[in-house]
PDB file of N, CA and C in Angstrom:
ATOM      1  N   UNK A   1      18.270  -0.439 -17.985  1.00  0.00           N
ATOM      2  CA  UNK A   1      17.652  -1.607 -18.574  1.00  0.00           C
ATOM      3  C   UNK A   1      17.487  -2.744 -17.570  1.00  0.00           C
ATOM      4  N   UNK A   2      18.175  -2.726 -16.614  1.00  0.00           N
ATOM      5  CA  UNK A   2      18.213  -3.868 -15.675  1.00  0.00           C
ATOM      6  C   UNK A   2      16.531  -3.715 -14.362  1.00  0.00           C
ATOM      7  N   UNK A   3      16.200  -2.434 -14.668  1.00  0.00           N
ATOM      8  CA  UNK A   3      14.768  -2.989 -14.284  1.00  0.00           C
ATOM      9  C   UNK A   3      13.771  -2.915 -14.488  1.00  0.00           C
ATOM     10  N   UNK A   4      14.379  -2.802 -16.220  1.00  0.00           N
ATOM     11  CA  UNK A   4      12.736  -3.230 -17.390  1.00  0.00           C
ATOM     12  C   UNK A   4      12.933  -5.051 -17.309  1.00  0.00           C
ATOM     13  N   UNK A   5      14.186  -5.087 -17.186  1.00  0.00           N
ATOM     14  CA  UNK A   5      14.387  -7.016 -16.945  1.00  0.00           C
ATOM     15  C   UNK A   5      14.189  -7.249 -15.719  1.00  0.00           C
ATOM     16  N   UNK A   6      14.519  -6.901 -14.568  1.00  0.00           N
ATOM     17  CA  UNK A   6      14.375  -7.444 -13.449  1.00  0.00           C
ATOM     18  C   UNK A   6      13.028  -6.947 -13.120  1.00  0.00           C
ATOM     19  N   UNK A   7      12.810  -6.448 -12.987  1.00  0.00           N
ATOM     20  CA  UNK A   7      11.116  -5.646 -12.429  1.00  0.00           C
ATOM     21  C   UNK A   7      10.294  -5.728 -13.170  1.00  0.00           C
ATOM     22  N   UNK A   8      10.120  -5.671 -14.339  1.00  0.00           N
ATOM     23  CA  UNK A   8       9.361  -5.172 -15.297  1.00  0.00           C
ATOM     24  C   UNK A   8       8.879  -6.580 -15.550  1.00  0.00           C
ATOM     25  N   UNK A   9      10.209  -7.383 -15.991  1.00  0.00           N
ATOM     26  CA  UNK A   9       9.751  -8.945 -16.550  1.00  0.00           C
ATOM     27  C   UNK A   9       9.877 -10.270 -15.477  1.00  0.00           C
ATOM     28  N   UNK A  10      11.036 -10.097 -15.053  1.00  0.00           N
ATOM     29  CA  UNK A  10      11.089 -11.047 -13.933  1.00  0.00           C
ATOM     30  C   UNK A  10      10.432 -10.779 -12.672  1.00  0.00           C
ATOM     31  N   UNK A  11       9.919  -9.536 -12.395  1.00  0.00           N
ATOM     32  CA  UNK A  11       9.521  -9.553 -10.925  1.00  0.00           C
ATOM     33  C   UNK A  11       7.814  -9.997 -11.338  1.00  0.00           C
ATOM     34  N   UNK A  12       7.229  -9.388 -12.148  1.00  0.00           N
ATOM     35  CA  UNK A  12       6.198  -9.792 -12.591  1.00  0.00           C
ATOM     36  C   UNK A  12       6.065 -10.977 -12.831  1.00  0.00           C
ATOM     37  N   UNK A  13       6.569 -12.042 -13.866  1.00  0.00           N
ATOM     38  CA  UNK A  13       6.109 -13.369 -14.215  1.00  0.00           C
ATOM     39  C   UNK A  13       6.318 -14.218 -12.492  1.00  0.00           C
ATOM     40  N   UNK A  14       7.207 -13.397 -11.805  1.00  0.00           N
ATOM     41  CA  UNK A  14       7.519 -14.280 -10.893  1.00  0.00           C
ATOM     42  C   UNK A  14       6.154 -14.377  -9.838  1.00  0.00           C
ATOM     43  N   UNK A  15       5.869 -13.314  -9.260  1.00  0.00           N
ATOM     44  CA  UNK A  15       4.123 -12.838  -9.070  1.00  0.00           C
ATOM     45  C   UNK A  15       3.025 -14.060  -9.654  1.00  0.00           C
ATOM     46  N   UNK A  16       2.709 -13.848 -11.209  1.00  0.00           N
ATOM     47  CA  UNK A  16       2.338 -14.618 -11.298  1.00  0.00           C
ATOM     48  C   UNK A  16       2.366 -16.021 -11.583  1.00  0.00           C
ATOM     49  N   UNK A  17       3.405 -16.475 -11.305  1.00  0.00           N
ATOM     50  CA  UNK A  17       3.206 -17.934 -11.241  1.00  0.00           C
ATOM     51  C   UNK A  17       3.363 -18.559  -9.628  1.00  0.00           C
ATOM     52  N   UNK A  18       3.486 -17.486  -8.927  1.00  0.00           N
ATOM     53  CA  UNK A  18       3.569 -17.693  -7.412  1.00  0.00           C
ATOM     54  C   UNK A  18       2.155 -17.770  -7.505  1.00  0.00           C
ATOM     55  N   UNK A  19       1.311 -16.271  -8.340  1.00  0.00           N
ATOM     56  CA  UNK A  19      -0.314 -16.923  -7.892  1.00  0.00           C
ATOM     57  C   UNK A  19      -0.954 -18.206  -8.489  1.00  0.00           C
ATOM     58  N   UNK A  20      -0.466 -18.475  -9.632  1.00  0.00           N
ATOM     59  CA  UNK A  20      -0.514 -19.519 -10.033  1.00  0.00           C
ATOM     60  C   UNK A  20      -0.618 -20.886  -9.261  1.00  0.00           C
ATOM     61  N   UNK A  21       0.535 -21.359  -8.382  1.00  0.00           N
ATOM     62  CA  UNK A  21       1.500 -22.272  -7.372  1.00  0.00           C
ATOM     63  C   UNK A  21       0.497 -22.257  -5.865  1.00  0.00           C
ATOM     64  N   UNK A  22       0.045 -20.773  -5.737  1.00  0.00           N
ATOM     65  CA  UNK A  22      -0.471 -20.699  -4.237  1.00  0.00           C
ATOM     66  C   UNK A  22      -2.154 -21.522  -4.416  1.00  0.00           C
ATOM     67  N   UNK A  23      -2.641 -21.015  -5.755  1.00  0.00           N
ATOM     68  CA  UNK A  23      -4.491 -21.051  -6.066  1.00  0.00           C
ATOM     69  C   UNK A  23      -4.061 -22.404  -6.433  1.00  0.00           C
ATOM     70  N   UNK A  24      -3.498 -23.253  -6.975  1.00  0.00           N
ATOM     71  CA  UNK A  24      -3.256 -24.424  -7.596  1.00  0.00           C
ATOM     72  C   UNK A  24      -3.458 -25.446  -6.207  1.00  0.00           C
ATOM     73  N   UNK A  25      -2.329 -24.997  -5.243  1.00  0.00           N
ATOM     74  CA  UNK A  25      -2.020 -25.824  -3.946  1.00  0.00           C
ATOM     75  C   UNK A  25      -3.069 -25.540  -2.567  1.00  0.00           C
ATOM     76  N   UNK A  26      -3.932 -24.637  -3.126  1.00  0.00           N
ATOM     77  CA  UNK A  26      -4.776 -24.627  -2.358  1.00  0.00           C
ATOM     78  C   UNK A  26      -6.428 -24.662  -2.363  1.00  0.00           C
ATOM     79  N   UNK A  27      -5.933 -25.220  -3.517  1.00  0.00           N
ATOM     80  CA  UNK A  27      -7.553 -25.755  -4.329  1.00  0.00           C
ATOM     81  C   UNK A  27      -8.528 -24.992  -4.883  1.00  0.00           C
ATOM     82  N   UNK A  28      -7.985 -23.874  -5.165  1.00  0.00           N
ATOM     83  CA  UNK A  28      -8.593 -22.343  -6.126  1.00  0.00           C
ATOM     84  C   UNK A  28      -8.148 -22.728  -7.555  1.00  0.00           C
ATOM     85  N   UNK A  29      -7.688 -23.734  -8.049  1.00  0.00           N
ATOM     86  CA  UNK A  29      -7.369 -23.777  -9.613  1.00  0.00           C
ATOM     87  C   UNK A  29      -8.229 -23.511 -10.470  1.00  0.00           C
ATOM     88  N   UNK A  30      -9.317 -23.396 -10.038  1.00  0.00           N
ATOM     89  CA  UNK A  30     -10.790 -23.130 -10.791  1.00  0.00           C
ATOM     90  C   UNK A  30     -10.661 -21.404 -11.055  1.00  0.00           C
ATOM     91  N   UNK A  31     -10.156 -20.747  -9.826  1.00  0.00           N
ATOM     92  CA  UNK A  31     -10.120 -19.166 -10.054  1.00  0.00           C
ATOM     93  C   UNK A  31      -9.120 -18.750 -11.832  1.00  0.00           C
ATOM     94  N   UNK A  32      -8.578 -19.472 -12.533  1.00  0.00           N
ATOM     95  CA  UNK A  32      -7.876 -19.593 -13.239  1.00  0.00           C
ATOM     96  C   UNK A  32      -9.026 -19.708 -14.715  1.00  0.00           C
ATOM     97  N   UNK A  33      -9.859 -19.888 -14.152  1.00  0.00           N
ATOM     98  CA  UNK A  33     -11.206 -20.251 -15.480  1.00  0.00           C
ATOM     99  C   UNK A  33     -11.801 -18.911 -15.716  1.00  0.00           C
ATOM    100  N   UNK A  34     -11.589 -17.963 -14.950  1.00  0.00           N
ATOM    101  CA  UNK A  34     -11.828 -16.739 -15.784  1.00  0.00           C
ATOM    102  C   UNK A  34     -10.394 -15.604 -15.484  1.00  0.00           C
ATOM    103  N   UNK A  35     -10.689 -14.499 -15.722  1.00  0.00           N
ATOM    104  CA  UNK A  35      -9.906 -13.609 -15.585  1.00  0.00           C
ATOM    105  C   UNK A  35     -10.032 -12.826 -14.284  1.00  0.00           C
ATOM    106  N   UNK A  36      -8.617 -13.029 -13.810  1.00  0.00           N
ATOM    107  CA  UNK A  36      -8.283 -12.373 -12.418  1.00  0.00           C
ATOM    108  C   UNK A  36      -8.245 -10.736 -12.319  1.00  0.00           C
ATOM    109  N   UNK A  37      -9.336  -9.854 -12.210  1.00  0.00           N
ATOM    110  CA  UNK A  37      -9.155  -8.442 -12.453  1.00  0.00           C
ATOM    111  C   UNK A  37      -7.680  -7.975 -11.583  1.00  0.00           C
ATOM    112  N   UNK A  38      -8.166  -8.836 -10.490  1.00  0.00           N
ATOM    113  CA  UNK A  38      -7.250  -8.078  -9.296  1.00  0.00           C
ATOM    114  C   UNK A  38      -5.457  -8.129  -9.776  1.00  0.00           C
ATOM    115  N   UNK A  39      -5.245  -9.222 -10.674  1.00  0.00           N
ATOM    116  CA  UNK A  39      -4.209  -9.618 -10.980  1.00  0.00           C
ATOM    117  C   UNK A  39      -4.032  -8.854 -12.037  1.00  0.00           C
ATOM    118  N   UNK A  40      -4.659  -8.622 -12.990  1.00  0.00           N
ATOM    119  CA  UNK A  40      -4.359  -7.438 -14.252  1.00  0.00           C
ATOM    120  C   UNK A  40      -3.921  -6.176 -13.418  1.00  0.00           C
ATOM    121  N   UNK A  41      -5.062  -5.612 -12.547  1.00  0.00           N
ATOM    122  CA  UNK A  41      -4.635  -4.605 -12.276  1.00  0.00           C
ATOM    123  C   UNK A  41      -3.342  -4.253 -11.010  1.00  0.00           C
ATOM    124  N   UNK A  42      -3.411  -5.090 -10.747  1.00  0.00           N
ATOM    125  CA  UNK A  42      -1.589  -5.136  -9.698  1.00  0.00           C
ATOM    126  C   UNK A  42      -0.199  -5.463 -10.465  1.00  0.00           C
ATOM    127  N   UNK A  43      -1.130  -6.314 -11.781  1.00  0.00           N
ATOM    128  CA  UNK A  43       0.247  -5.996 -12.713  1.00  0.00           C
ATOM    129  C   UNK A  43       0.433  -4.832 -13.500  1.00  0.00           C
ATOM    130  N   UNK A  44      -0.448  -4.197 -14.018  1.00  0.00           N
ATOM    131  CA  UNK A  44      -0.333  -2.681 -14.252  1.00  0.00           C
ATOM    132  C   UNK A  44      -0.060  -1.789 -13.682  1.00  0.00           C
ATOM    133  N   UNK A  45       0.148  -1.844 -12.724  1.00  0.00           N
ATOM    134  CA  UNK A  45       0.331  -0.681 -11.083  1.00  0.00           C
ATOM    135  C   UNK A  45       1.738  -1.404 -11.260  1.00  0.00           C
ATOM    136  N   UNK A  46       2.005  -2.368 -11.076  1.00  0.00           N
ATOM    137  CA  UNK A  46       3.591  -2.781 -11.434  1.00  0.00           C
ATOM    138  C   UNK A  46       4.556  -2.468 -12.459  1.00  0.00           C
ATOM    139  N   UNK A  47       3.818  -2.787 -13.673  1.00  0.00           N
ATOM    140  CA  UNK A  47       4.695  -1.569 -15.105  1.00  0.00           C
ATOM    141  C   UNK A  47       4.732  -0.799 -15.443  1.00  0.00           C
ATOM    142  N   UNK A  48       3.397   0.127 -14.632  1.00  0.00           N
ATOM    143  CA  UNK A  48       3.339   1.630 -14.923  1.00  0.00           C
ATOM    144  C   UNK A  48       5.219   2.119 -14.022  1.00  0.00           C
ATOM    145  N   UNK A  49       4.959   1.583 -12.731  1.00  0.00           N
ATOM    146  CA  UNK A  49       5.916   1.889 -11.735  1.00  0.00           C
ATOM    147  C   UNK A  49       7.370   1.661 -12.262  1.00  0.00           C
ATOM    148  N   UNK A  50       7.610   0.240 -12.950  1.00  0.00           N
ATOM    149  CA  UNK A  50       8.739  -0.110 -13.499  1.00  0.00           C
ATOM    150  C   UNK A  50       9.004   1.011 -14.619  1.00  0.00           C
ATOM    151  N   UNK A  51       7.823   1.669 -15.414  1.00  0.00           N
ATOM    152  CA  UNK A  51       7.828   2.742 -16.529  1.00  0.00           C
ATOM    153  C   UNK A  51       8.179   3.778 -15.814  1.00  0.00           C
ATOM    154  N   UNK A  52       7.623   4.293 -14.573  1.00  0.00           N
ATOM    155  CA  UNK A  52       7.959   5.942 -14.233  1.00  0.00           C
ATOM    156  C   UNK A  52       9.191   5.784 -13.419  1.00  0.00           C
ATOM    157  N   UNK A  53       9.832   4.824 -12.945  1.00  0.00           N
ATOM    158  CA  UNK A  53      11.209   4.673 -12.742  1.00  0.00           C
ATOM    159  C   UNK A  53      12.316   5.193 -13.362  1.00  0.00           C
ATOM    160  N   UNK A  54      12.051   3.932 -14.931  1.00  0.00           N
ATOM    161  CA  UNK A  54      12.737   4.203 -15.814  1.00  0.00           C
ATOM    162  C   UNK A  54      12.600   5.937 -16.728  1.00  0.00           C
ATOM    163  N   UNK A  55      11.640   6.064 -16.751  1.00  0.00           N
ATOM    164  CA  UNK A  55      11.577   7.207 -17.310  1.00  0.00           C
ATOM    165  C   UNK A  55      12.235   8.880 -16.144  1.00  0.00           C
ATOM    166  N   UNK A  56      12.772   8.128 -15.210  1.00  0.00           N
ATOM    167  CA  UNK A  56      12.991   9.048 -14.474  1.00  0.00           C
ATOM    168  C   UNK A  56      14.311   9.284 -14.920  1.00  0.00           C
ATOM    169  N   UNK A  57      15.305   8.523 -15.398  1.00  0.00           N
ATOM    170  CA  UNK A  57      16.374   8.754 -15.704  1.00  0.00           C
ATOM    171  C   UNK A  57      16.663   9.707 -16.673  1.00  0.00           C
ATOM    172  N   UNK A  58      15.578   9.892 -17.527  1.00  0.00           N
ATOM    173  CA  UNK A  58      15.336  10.604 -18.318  1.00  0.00           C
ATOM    174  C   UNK A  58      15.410  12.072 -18.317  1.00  0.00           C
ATOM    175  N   UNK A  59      14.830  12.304 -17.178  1.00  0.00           N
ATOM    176  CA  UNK A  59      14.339  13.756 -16.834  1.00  0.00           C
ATOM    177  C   UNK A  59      15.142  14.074 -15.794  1.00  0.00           C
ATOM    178  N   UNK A  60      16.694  14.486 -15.525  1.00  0.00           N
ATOM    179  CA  UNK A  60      17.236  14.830 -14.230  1.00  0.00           C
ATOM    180  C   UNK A  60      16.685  15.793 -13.087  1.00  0.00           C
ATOM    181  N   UNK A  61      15.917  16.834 -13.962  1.00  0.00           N
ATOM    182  CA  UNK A  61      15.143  17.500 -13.161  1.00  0.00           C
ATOM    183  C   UNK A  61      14.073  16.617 -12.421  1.00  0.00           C
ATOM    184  N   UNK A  62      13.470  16.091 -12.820  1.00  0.00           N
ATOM    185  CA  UNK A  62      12.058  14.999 -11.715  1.00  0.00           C
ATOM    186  C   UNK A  62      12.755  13.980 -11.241  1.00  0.00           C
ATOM    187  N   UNK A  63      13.965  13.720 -11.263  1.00  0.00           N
ATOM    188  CA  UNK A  63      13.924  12.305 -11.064  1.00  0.00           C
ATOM    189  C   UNK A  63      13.610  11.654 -10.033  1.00  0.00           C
ATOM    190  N   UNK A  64      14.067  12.429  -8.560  1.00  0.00           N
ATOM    191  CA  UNK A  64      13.826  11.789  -7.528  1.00  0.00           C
ATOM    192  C   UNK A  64      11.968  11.579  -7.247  1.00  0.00           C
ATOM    193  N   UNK A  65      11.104  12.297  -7.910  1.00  0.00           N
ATOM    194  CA  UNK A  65       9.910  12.497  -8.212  1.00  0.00           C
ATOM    195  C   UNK A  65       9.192  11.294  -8.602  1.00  0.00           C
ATOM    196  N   UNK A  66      10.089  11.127  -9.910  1.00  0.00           N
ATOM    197  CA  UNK A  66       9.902   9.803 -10.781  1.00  0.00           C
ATOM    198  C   UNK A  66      10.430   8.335 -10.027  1.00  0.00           C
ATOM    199  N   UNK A  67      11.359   8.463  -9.259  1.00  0.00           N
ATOM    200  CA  UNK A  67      11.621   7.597  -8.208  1.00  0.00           C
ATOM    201  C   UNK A  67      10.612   7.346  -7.216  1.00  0.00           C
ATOM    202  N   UNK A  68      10.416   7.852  -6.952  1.00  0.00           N
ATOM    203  CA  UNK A  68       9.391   7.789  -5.652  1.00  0.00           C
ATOM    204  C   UNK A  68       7.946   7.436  -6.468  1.00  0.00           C
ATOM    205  N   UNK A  69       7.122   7.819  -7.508  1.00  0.00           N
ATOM    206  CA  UNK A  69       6.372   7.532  -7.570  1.00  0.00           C
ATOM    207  C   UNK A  69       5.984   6.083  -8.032  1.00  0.00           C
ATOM    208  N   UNK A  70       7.021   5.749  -8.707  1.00  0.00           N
ATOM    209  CA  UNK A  70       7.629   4.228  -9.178  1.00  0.00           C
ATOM    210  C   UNK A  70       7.382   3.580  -7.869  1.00  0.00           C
ATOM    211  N   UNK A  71       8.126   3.790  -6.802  1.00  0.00           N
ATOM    212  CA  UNK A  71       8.213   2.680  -6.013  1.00  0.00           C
ATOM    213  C   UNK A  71       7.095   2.900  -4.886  1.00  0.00           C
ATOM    214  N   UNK A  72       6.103   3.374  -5.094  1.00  0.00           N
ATOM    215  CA  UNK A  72       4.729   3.842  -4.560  1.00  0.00           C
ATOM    216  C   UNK A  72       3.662   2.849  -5.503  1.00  0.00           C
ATOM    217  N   UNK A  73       4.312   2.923  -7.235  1.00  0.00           N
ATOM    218  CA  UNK A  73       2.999   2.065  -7.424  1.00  0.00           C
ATOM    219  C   UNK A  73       3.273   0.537  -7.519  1.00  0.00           C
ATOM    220  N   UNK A  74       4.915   0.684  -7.407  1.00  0.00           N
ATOM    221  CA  UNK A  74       5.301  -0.841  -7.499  1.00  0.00           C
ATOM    222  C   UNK A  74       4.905  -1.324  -6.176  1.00  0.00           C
ATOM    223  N   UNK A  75       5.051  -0.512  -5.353  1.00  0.00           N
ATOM    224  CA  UNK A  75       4.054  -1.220  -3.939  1.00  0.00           C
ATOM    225  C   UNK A  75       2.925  -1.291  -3.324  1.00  0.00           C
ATOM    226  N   UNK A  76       2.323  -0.664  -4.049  1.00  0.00           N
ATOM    227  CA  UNK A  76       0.776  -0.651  -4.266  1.00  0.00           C
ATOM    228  C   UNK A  76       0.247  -1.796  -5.266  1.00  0.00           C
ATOM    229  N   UNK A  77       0.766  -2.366  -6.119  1.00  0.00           N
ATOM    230  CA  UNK A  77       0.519  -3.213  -7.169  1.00  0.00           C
ATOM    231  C   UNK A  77       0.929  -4.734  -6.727  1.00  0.00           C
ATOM    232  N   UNK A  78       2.378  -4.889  -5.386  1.00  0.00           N
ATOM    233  CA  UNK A  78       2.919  -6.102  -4.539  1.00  0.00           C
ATOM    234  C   UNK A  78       1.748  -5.882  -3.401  1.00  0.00           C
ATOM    235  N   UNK A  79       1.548  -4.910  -2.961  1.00  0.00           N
ATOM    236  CA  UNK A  79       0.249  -4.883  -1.522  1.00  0.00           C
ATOM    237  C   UNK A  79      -0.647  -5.930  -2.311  1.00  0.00           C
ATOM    238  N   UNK A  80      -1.805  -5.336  -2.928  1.00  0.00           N
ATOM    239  CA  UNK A  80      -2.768  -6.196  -3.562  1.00  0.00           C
ATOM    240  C   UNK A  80      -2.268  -7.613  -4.144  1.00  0.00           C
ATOM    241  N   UNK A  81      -1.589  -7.551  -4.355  1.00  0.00           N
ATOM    242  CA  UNK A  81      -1.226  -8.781  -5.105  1.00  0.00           C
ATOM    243  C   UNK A  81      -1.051  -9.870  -3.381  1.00  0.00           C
ATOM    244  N   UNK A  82      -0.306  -9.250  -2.603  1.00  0.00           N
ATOM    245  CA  UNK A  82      -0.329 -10.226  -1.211  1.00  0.00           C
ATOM    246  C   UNK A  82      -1.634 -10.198  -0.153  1.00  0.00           C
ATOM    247  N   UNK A  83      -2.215  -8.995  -0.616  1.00  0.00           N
ATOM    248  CA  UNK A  83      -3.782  -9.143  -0.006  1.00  0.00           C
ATOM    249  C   UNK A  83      -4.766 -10.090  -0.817  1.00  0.00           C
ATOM    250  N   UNK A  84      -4.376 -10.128  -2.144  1.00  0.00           N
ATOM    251  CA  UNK A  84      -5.388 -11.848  -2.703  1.00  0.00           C
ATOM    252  C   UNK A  84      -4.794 -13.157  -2.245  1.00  0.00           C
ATOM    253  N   UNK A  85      -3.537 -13.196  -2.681  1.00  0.00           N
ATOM    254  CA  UNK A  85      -2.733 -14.414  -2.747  1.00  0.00           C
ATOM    255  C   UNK A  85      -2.123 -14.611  -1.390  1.00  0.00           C
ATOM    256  N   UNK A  86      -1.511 -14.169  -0.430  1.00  0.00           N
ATOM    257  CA  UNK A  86      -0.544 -14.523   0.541  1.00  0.00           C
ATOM    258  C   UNK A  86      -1.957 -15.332   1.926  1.00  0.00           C
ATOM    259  N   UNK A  87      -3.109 -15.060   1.602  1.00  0.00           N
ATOM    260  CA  UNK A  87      -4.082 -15.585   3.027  1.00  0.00           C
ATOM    261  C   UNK A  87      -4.056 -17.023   2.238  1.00  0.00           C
ATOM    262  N   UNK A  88      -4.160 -17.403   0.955  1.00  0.00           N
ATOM    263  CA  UNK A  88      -3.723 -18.513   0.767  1.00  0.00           C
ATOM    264  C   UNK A  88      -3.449 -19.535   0.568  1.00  0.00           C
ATOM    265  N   UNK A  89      -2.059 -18.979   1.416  1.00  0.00           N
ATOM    266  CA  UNK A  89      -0.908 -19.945   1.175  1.00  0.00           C
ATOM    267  C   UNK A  89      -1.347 -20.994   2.688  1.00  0.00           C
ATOM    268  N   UNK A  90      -1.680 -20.752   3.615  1.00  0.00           N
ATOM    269  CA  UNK A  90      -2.263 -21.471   4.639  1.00  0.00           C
ATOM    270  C   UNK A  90      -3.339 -22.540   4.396  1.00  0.00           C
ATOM    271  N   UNK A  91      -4.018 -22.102   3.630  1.00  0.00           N
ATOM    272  CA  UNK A  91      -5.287 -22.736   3.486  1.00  0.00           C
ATOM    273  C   UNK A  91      -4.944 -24.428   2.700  1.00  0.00           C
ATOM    274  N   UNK A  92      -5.526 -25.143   2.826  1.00  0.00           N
ATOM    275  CA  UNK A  92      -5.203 -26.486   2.952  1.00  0.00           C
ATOM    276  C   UNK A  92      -5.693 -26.848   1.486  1.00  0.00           C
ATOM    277  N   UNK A  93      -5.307 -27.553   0.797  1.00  0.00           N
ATOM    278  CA  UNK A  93      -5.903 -28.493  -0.560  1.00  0.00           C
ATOM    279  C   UNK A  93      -6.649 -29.100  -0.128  1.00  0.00           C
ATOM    280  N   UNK A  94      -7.951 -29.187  -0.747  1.00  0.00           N
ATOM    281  CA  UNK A  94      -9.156 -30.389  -0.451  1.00  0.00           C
ATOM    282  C   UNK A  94      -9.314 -31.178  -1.238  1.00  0.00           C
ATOM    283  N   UNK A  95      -9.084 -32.542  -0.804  1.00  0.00           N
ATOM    284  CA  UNK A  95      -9.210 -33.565  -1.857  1.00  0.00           C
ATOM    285  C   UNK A  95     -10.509 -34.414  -2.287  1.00  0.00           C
TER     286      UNK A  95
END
């Protein structure tokens, strides 16, 4: 259970309100007026991963299977998420 809470809920909200904090401070607050595909889908690549984790415990036979593929899409879902948001964090607020 500790990483349907930590991963699942906290690693996620934390994501997005970092993208939130980064587009805000760098004068993208407008990107917020529609829907961020890129952000749906890096958070889904994130709970699928937090899901085939957990579900690995399940199955002793797959597990290391179910391990690995978890932390393949949980990092595939943090990649994208730092290929929108992390260029940035540099970029200056225009007033």
């Amino acid at each position: 259970l500790l990483h349907l809470t930590l991963i699942g809920g906290f690693g996620v909200l934390t994501l997005c309100v970092a993208t939130r904090v980064v587009f805000g401070h760098s004068g993208q607050a407008a990107a917020f007026s529609v829907r961020l595909r890129w952000l749906t889908v890096a958070v889904v690549l994130m709970l699928v991963g937090m899901a085939t984790r957990i579900s690995g415990d399940y199955w002793p036979k797959i597990l290391v299977t179910h391990y690995s593929y978890g932390a393949v899409l949980w990092a595939a879902g943090l990649l994208l998420w730092g290929i929108r948001v992390l260029p940035s964090v540099r970029r200056p607020e225009s007033d």
